[in-house]
PDB file of N, CA and C in Angstrom:
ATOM      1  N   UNK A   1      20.547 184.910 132.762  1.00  0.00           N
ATOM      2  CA  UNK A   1      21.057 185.719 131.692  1.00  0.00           C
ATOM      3  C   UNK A   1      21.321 184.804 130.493  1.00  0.00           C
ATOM      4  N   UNK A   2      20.828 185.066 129.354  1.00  0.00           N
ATOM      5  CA  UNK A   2      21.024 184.419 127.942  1.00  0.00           C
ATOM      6  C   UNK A   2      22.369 184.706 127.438  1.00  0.00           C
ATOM      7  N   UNK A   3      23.298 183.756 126.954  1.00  0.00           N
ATOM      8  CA  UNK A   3      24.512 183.727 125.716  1.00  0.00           C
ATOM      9  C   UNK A   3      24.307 182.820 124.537  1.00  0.00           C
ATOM     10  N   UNK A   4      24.796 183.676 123.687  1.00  0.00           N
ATOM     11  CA  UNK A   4      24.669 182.866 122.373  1.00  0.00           C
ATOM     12  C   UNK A   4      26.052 182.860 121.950  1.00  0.00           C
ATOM     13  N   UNK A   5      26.989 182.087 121.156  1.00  0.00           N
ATOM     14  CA  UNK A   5      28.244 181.400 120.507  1.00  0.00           C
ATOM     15  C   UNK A   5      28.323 182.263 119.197  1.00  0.00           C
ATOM     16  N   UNK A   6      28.416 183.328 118.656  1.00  0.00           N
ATOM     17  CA  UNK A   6      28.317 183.443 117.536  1.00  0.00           C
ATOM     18  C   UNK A   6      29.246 182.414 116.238  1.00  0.00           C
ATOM     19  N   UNK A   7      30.787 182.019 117.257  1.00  0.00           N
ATOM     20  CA  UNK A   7      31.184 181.701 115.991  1.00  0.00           C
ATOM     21  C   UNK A   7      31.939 180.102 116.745  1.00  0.00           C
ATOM     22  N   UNK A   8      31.829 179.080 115.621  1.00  0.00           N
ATOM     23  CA  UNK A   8      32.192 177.830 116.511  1.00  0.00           C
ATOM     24  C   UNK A   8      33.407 177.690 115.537  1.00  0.00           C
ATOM     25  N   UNK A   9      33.813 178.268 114.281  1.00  0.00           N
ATOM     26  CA  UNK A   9      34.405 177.379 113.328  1.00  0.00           C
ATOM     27  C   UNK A   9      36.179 178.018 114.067  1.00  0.00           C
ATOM     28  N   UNK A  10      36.768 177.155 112.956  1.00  0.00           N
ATOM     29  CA  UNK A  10      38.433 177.526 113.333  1.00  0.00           C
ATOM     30  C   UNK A  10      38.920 178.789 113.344  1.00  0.00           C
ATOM     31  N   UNK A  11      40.031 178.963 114.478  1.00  0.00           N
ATOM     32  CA  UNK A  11      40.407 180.624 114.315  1.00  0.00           C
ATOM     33  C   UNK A  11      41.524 180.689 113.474  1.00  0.00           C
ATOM     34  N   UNK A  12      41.121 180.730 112.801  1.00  0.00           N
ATOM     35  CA  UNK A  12      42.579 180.718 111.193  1.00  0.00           C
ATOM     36  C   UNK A  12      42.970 181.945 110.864  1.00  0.00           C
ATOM     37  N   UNK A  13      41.852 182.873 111.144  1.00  0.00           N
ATOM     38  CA  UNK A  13      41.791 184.497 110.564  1.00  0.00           C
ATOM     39  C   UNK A  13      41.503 185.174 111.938  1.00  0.00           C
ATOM     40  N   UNK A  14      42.527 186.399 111.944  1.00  0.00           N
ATOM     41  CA  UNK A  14      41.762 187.643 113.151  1.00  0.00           C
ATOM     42  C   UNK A  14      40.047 187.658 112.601  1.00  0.00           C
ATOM     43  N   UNK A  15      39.981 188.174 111.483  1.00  0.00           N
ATOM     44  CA  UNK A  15      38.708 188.959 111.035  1.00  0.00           C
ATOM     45  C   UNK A  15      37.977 188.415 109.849  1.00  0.00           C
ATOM     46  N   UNK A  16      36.989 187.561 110.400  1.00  0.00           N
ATOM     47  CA  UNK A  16      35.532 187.384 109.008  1.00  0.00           C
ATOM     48  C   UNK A  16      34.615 187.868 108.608  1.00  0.00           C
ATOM     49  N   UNK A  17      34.973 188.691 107.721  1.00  0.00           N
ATOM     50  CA  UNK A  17      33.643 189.627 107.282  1.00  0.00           C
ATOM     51  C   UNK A  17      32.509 188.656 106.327  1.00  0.00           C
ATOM     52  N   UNK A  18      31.411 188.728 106.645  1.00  0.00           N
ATOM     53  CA  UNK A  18      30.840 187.769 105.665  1.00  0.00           C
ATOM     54  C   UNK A  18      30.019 189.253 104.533  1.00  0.00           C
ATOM     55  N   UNK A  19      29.462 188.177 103.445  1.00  0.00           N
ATOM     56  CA  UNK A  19      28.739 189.047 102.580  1.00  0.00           C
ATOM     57  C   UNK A  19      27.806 189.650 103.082  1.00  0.00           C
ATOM     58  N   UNK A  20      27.191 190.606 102.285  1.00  0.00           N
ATOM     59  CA  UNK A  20      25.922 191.348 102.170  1.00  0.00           C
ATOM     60  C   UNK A  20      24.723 190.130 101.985  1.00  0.00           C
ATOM     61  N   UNK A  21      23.815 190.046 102.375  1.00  0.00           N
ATOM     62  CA  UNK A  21      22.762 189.173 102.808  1.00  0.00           C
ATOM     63  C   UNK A  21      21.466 189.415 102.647  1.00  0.00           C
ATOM     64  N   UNK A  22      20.566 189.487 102.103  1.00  0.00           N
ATOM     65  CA  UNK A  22      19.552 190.362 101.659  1.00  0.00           C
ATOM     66  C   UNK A  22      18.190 189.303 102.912  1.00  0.00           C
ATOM     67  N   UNK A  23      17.814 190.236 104.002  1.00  0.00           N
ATOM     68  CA  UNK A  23      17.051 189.173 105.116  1.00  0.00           C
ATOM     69  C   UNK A  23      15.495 189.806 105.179  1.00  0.00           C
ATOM     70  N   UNK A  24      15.544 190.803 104.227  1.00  0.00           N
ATOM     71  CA  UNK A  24      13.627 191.228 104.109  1.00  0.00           C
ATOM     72  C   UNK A  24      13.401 191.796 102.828  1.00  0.00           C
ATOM     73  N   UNK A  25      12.226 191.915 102.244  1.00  0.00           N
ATOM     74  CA  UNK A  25      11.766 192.671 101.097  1.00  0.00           C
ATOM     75  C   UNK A  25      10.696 192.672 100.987  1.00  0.00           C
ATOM     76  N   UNK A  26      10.096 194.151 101.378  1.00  0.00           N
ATOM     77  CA  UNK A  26       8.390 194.170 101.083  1.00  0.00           C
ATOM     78  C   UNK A  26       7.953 195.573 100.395  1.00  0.00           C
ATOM     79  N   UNK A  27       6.908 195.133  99.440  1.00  0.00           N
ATOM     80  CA  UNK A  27       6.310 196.292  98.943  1.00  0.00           C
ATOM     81  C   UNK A  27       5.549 197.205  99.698  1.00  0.00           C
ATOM     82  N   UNK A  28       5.706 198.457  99.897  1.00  0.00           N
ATOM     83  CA  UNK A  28       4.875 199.492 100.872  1.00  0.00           C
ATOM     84  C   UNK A  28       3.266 199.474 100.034  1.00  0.00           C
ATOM     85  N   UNK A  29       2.293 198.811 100.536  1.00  0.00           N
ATOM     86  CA  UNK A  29       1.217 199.203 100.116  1.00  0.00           C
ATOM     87  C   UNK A  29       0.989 200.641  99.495  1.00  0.00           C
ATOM     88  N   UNK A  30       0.726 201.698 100.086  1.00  0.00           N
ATOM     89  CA  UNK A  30       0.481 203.269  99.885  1.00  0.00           C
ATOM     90  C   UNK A  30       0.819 203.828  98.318  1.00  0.00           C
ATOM     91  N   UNK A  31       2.698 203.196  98.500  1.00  0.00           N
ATOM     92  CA  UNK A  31       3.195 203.459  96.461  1.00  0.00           C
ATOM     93  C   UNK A  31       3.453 202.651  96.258  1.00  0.00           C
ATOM     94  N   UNK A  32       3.538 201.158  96.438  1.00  0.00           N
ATOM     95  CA  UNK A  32       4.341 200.309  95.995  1.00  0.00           C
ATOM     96  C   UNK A  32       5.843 200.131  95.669  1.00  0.00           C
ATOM     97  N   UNK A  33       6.524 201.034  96.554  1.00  0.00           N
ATOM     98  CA  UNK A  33       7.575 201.053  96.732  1.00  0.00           C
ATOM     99  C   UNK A  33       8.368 200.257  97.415  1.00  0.00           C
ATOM    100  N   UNK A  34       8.974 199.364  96.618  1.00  0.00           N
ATOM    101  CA  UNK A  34       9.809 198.070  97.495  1.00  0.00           C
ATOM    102  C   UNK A  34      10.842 198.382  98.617  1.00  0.00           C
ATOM    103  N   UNK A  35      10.975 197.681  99.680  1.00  0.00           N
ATOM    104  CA  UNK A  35      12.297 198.364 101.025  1.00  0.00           C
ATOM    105  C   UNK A  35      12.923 197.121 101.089  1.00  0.00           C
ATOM    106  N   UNK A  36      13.705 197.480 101.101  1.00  0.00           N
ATOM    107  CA  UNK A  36      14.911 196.439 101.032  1.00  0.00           C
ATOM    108  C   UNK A  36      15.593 196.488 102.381  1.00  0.00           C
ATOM    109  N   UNK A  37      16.125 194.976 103.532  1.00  0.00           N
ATOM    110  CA  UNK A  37      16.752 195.150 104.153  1.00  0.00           C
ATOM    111  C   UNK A  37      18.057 194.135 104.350  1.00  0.00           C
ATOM    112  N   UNK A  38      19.447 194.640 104.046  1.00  0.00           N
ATOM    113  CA  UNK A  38      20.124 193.649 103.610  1.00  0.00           C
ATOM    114  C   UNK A  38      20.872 193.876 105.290  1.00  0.00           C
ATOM    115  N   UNK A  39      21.784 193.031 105.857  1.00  0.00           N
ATOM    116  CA  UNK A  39      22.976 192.517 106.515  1.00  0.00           C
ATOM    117  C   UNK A  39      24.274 191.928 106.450  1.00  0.00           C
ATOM    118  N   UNK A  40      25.180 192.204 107.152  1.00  0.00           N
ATOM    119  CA  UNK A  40      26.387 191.727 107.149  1.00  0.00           C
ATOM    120  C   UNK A  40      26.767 191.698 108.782  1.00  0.00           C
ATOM    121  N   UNK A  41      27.686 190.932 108.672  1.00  0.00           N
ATOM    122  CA  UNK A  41      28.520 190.649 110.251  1.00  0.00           C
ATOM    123  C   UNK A  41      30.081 190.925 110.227  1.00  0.00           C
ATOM    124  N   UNK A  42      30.998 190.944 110.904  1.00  0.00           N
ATOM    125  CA  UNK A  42      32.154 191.060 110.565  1.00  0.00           C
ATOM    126  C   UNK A  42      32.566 190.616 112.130  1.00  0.00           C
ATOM    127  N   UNK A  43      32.905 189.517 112.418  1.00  0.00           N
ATOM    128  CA  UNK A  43      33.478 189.038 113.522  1.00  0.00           C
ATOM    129  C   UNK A  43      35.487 189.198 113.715  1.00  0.00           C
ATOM    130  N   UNK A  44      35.574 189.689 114.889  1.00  0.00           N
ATOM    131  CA  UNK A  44      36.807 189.589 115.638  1.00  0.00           C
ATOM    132  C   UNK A  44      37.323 188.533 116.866  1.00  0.00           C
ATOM    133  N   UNK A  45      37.350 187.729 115.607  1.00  0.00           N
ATOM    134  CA  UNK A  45      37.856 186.233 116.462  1.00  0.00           C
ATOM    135  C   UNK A  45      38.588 186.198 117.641  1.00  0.00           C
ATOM    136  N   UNK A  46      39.505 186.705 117.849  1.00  0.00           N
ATOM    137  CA  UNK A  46      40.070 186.399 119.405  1.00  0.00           C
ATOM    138  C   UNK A  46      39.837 187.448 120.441  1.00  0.00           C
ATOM    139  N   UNK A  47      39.049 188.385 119.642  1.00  0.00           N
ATOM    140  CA  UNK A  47      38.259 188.853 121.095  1.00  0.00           C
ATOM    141  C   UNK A  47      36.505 188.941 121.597  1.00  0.00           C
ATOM    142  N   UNK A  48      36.349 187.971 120.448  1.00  0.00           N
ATOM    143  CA  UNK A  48      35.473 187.607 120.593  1.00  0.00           C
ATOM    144  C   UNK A  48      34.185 188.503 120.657  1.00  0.00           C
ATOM    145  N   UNK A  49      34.238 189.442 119.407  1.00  0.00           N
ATOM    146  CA  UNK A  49      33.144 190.745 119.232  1.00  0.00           C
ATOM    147  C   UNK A  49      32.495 190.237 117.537  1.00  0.00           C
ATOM    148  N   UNK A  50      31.515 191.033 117.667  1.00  0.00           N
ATOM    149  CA  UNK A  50      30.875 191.103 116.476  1.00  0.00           C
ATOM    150  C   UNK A  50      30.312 192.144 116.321  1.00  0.00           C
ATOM    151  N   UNK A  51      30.550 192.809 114.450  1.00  0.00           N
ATOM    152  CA  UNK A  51      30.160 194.221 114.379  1.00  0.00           C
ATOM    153  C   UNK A  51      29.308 193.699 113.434  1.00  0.00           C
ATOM    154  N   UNK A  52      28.196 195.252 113.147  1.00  0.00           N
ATOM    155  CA  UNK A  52      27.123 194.166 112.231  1.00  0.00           C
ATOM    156  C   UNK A  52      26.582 195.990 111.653  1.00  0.00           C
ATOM    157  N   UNK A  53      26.520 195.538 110.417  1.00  0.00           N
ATOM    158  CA  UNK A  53      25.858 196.566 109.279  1.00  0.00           C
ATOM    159  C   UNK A  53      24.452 196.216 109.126  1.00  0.00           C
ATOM    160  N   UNK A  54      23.616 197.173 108.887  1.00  0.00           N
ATOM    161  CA  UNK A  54      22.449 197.116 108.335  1.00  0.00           C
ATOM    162  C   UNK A  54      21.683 198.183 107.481  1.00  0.00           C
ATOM    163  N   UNK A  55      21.953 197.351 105.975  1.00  0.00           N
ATOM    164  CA  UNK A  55      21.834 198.738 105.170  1.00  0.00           C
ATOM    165  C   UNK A  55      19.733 198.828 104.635  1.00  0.00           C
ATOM    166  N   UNK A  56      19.456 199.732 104.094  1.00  0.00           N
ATOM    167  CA  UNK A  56      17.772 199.687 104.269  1.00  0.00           C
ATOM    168  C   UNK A  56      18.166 200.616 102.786  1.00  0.00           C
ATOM    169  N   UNK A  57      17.091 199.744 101.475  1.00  0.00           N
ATOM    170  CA  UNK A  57      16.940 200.617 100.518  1.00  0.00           C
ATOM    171  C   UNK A  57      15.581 200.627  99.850  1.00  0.00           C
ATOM    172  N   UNK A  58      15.381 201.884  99.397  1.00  0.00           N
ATOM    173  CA  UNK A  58      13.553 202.560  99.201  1.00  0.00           C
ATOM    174  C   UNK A  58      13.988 201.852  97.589  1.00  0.00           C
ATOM    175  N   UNK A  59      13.481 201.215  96.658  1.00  0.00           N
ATOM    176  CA  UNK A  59      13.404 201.357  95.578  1.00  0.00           C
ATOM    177  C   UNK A  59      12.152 201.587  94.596  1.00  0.00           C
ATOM    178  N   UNK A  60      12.112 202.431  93.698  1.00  0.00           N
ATOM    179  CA  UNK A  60      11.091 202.533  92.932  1.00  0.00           C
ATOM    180  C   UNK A  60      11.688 202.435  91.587  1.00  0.00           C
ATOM    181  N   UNK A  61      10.669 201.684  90.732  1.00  0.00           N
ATOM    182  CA  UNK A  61      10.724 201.196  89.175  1.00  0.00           C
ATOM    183  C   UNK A  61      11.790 200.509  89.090  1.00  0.00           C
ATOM    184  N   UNK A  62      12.223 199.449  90.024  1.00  0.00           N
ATOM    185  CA  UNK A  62      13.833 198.967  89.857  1.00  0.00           C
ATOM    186  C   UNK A  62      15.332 199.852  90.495  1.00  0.00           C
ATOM    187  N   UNK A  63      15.094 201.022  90.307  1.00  0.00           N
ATOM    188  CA  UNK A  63      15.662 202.128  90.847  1.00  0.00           C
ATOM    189  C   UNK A  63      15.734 202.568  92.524  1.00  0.00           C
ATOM    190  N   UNK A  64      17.334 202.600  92.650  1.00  0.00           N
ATOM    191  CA  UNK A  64      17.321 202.995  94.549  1.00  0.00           C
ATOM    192  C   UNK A  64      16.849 204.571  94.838  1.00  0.00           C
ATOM    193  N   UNK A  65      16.183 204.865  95.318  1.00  0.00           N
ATOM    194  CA  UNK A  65      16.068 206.331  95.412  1.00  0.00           C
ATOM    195  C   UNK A  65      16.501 206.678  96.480  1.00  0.00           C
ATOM    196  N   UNK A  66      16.503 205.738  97.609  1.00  0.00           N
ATOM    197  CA  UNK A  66      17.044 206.197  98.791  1.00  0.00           C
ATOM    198  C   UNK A  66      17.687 204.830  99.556  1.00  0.00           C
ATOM    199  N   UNK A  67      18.647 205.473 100.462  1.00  0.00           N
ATOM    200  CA  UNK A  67      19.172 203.918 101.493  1.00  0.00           C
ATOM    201  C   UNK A  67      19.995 204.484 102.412  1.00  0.00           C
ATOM    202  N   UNK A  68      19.832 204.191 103.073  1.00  0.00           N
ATOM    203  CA  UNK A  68      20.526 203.848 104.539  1.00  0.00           C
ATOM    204  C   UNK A  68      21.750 203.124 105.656  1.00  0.00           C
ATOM    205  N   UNK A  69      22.677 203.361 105.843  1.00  0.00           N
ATOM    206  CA  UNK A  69      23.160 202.563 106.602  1.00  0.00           C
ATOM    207  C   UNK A  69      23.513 202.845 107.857  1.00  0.00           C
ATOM    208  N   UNK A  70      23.316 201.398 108.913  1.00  0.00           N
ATOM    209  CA  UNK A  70      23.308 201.703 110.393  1.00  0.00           C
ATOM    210  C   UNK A  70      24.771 200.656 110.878  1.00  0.00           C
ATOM    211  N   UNK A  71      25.748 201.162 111.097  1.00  0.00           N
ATOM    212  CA  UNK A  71      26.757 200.621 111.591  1.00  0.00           C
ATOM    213  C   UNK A  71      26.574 200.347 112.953  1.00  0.00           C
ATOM    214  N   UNK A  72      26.860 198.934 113.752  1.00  0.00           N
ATOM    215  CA  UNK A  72      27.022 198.686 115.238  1.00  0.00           C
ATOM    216  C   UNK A  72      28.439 198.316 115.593  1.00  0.00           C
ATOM    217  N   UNK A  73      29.731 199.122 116.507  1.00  0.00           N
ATOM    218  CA  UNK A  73      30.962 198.476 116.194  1.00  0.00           C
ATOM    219  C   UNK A  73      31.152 198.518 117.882  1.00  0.00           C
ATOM    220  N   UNK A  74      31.496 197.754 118.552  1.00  0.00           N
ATOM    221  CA  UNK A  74      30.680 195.951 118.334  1.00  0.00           C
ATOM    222  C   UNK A  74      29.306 196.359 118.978  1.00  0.00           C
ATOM    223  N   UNK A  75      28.956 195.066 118.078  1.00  0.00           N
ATOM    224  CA  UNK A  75      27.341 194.722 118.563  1.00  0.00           C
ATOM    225  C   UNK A  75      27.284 193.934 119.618  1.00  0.00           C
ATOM    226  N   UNK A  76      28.140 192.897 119.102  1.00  0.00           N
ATOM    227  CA  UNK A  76      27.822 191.424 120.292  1.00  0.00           C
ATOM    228  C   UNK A  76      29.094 191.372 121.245  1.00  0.00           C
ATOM    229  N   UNK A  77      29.314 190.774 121.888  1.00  0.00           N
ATOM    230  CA  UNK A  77      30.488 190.020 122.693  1.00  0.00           C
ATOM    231  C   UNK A  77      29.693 188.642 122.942  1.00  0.00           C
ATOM    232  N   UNK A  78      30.954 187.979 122.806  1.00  0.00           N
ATOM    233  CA  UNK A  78      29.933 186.630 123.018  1.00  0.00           C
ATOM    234  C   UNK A  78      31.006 185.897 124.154  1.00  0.00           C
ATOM    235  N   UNK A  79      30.912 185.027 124.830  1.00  0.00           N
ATOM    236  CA  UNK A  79      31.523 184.072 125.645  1.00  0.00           C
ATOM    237  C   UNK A  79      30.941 182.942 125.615  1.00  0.00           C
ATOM    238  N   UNK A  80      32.228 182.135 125.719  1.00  0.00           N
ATOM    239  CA  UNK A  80      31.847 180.279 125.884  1.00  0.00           C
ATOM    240  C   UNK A  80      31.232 179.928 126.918  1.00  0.00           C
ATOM    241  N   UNK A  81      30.920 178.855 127.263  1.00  0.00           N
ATOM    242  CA  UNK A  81      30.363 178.394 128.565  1.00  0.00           C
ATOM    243  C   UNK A  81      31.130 178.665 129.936  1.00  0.00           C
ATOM    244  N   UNK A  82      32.437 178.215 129.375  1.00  0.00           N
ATOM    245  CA  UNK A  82      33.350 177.809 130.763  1.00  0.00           C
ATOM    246  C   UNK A  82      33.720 179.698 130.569  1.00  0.00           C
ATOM    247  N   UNK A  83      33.616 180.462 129.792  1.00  0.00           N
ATOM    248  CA  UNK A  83      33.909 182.011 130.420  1.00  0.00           C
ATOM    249  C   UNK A  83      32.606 182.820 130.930  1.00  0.00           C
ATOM    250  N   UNK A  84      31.408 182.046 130.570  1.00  0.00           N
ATOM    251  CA  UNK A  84      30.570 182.645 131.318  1.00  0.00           C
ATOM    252  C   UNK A  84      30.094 182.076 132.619  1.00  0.00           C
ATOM    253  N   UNK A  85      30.339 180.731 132.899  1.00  0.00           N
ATOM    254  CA  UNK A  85      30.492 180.364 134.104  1.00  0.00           C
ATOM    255  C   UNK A  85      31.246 181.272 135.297  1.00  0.00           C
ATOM    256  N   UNK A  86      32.733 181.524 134.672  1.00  0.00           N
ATOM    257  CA  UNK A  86      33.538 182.170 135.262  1.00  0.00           C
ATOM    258  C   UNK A  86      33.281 183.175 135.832  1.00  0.00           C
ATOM    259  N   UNK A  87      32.304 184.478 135.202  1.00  0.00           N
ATOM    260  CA  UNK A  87      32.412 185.541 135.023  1.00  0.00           C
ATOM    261  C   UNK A  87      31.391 185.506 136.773  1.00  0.00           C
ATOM    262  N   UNK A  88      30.360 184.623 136.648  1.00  0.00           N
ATOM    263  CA  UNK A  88      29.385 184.423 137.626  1.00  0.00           C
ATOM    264  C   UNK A  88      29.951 183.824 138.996  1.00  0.00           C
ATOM    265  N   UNK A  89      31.184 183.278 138.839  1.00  0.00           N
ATOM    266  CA  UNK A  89      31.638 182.824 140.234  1.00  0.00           C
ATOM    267  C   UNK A  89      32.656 183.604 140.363  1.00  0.00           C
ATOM    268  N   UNK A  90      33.382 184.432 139.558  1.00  0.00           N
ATOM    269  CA  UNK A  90      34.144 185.425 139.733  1.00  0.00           C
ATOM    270  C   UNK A  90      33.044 186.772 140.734  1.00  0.00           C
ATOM    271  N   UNK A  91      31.798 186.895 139.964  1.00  0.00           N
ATOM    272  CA  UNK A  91      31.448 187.951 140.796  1.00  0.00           C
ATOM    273  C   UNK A  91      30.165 187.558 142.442  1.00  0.00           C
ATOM    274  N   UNK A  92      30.993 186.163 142.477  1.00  0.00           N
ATOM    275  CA  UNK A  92      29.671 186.111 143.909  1.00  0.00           C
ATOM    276  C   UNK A  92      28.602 185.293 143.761  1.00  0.00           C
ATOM    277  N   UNK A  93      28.268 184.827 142.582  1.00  0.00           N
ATOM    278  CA  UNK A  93      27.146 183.979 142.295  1.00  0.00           C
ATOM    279  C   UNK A  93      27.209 182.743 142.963  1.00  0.00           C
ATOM    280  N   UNK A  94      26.162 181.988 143.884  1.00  0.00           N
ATOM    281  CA  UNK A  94      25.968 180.786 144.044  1.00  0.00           C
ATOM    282  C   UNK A  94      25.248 180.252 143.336  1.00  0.00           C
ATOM    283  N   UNK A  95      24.769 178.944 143.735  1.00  0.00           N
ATOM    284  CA  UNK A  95      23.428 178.047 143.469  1.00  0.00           C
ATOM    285  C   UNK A  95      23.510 178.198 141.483  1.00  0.00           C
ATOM    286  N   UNK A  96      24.518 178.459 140.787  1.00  0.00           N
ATOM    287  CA  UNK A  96      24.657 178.395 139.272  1.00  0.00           C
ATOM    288  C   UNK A  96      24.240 177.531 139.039  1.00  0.00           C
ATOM    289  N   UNK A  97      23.078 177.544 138.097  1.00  0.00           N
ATOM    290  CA  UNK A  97      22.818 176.551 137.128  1.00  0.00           C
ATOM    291  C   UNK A  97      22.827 176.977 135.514  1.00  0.00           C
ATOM    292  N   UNK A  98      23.588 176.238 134.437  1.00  0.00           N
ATOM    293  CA  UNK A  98      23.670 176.152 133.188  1.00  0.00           C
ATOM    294  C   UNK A  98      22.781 175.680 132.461  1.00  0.00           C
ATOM    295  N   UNK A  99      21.817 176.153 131.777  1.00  0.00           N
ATOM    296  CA  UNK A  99      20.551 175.721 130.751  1.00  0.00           C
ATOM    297  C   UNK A  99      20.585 175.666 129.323  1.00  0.00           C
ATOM    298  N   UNK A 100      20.005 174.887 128.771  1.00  0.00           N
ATOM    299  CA  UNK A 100      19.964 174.772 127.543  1.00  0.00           C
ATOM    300  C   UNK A 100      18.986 175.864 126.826  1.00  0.00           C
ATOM    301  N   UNK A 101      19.510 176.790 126.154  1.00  0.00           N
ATOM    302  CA  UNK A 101      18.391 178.003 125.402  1.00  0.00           C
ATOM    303  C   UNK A 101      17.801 178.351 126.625  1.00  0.00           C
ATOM    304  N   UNK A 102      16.456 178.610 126.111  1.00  0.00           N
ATOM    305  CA  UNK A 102      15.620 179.600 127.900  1.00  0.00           C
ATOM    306  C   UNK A 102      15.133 177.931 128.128  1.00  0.00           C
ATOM    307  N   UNK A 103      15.585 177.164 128.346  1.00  0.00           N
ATOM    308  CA  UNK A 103      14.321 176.251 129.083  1.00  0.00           C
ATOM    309  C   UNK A 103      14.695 175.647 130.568  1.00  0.00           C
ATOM    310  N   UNK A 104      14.465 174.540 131.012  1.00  0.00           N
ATOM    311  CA  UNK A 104      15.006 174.365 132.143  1.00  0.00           C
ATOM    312  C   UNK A 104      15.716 172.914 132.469  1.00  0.00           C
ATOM    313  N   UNK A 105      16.065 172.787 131.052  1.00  0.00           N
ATOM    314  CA  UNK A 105      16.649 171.396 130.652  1.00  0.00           C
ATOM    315  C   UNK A 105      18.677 171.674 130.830  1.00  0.00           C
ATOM    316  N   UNK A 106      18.929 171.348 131.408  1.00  0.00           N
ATOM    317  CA  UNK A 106      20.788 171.432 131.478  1.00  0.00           C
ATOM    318  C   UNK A 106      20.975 171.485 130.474  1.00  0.00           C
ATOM    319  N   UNK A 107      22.289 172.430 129.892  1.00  0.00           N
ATOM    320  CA  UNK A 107      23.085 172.804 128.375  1.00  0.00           C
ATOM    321  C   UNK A 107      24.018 171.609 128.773  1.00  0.00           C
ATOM    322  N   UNK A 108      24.207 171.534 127.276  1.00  0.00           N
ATOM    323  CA  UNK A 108      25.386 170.258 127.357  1.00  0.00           C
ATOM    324  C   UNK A 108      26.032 171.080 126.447  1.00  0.00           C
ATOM    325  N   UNK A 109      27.623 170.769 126.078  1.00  0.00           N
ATOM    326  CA  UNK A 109      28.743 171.038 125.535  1.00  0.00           C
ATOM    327  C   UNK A 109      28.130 171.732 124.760  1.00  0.00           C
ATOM    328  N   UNK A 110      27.409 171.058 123.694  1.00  0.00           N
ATOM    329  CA  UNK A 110      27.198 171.468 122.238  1.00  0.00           C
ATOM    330  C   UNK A 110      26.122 172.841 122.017  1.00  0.00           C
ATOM    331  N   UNK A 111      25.423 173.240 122.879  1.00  0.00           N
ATOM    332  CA  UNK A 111      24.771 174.160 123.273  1.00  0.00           C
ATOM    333  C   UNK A 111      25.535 175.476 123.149  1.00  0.00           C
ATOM    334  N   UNK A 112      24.989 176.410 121.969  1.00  0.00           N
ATOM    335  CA  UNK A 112      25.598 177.235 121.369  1.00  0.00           C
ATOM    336  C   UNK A 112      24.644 178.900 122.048  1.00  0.00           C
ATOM    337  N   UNK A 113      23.154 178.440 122.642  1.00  0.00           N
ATOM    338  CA  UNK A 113      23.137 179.021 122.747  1.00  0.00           C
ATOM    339  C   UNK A 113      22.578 178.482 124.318  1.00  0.00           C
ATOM    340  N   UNK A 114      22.733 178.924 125.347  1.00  0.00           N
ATOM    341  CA  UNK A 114      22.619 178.752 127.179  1.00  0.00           C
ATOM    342  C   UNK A 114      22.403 179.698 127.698  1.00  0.00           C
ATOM    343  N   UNK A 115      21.594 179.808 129.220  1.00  0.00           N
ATOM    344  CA  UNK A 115      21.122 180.177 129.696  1.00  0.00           C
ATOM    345  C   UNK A 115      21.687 180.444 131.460  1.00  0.00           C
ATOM    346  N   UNK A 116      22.396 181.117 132.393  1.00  0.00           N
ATOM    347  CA  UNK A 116      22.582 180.987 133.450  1.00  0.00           C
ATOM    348  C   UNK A 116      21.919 181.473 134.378  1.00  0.00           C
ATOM    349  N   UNK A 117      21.695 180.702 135.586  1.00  0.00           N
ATOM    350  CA  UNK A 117      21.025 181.221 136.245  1.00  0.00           C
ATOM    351  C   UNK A 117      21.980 180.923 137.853  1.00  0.00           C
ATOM    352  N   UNK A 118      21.696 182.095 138.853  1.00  0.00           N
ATOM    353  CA  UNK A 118      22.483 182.096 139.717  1.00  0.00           C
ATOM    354  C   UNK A 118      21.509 182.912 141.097  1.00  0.00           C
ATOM    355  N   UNK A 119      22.157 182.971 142.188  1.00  0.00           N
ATOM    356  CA  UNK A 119      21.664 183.616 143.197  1.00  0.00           C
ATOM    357  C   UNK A 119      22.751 184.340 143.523  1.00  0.00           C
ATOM    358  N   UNK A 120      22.612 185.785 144.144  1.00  0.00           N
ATOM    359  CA  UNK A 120      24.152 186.342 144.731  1.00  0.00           C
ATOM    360  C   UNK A 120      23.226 187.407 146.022  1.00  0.00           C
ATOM    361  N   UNK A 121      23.963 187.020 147.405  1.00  0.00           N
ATOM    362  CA  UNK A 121      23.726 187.485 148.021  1.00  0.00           C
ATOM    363  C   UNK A 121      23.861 189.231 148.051  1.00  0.00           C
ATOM    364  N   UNK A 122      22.730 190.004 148.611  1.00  0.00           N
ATOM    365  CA  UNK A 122      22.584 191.618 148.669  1.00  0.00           C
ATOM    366  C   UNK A 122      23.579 192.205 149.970  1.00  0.00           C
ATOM    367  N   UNK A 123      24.186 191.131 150.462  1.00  0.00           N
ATOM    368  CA  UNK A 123      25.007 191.936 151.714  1.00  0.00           C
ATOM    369  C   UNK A 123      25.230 193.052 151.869  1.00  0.00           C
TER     370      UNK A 123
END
């Protein structure tokens, strides 16, 4: 099973909303109508969730004619190493091994994003 860290920095704040983020823009061949797809995140630091916006806008001549928004509340949950370790010997898992990303190289500390792998008997 894959985990990723979303957030490493200090917990100073319950809640970081970051800006609006603009992560695509392409002209529709057919009218040449540009689509816009912007993002935001808004993390809940001590429980460790992430909610995430994704707004989508049609523009023609400079002008929005249409847009969209898709709210996810929460999207992510994320866990550290040593809580996703846990979670796997909490429920029965043997033979755990911790990986670095998908490969088959051991995660070390700094490894934000890891990989576990386990056996649990079908008794």
């Amino acid at each position: 099973m894959p985990f990723m860290i979303l957030w490493q920095g200090p917990i100073t704040h319950q809640i970081v909303k970051e800006d609006w983020e603009l992560i695509a823009e392409q002209a529709r061949l057919e009218d040449g109508v540009l689509i816009r797809r912007w993002t935001r995140s808004t993390y809940h630091l001590p429980q460790q969730l992430e909610d995430t916006e994704d707004r989508y806008e049609v523009l023609r001549e400079g002008e929005i004619v249409a847009s969209e928004l898709y709210t996810r509340s929460p999207a992510t949950r994320w866990y550290t190493q040593e809580q996703a370790m846990h979670l796997y010997e909490e429920t029965g898992f043997t033979n755990i091994r911790m990986l670095s990303e998908f490969s088959q190289v051991p995660a070390s500390q700094e490894d934000t994003i890891f990989s576990i792998l386990g056996t649990r008997s079908t008794r």
